[in-house]
Protein backbone atom coordinates (compact mmCIF):
# COMPACT_ATOMS: atom_id res chain seq x y z
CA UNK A 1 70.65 -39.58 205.28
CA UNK A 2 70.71 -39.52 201.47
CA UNK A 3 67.50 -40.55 199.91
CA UNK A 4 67.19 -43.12 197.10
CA UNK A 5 65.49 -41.60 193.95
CA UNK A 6 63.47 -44.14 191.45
CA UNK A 7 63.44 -42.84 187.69
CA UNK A 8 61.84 -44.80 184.80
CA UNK A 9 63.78 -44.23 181.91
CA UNK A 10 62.85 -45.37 177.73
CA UNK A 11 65.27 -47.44 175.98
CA UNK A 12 65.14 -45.51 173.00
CA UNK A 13 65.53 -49.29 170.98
CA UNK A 14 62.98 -50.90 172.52
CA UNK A 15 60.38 -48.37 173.93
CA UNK A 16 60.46 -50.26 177.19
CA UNK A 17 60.82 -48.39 180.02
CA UNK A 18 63.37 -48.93 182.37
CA UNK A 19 64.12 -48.52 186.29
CA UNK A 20 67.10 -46.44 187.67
CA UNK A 21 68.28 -45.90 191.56
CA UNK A 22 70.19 -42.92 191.92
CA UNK A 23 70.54 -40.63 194.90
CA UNK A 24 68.86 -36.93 195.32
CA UNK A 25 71.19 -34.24 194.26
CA UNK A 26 71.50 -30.78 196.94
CA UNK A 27 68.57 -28.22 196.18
CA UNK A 28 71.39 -26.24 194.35
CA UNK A 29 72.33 -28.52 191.96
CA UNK A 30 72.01 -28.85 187.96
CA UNK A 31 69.85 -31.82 188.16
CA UNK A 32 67.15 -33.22 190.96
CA UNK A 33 69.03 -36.69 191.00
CA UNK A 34 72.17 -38.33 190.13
CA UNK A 35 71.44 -42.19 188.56
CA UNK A 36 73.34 -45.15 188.40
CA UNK A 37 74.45 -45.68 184.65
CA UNK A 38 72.67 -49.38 184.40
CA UNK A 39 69.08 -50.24 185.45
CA UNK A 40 67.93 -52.15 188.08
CA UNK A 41 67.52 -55.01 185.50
CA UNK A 42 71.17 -54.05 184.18
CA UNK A 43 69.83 -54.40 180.45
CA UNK A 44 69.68 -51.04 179.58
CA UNK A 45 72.37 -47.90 180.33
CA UNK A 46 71.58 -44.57 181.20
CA UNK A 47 71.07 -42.74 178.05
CA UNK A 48 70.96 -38.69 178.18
CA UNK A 49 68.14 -36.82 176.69
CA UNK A 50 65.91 -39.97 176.34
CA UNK A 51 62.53 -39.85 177.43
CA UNK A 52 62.30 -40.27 180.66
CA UNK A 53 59.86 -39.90 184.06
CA UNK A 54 61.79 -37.69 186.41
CA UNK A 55 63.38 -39.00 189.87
CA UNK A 56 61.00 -39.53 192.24
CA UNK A 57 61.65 -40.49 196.50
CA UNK A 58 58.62 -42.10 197.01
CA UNK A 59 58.27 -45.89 195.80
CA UNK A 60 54.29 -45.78 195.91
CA UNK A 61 54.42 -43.15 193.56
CA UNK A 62 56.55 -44.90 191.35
CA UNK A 63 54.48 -47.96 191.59
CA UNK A 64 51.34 -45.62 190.35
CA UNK A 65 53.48 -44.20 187.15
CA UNK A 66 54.39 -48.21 186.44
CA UNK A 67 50.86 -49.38 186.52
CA UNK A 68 49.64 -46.77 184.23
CA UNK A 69 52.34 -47.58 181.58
CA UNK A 70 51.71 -50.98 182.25
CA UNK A 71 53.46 -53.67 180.22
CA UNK A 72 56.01 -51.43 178.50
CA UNK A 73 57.75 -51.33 182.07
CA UNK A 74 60.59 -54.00 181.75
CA UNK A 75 58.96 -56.62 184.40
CA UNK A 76 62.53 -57.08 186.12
CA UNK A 77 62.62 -54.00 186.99
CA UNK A 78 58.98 -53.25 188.51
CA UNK A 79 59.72 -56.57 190.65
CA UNK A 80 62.44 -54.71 192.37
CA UNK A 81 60.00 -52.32 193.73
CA UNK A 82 58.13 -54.82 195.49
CA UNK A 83 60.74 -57.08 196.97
CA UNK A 84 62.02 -56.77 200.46
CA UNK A 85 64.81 -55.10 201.28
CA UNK A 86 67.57 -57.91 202.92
């Protein structure tokens, strides 16, 4: 089963910070986690290089790193992490 990685991502415009699903890369790979190239919210594409908060597996720990940044996380996309999956 391929696991669904979470990383927050800065829009380098806005300083908001930005959900991304993506899927965990094999141990051997050049990066932890492949993304999708538009956010959750689908306002902001994946930009390379940007600051970002590396892919993480585990929603409750994503939930932690949004709360501490607080409002600069793009609300969309923080809602996503605490609807239900249908």
């Amino acid at each position: 089963m391929v696991k669904t990685t979470f990383t927050l991502k800065e829009n380098p415009e806005t300083g908001q910070f930005h959900l991304f699903e993506g899927k965990l890369n094999p141990p051997n790979a050049d990066t932890a986690c492949t993304s999708q190239n538009s956010s959750v919210c689908e306002k902001m594409k994946w930009v390379s290089g940007h600051k970002d908060i590396v892919c993480e597996t585990n929603e409750s720990i994503v939930r932690m790193k949004c709360a501490k940044l607080g409002r600069s996380v793009c609300g969309i996309c923080v809602s996503h992490l605490y609807s239900d999956s249908e």
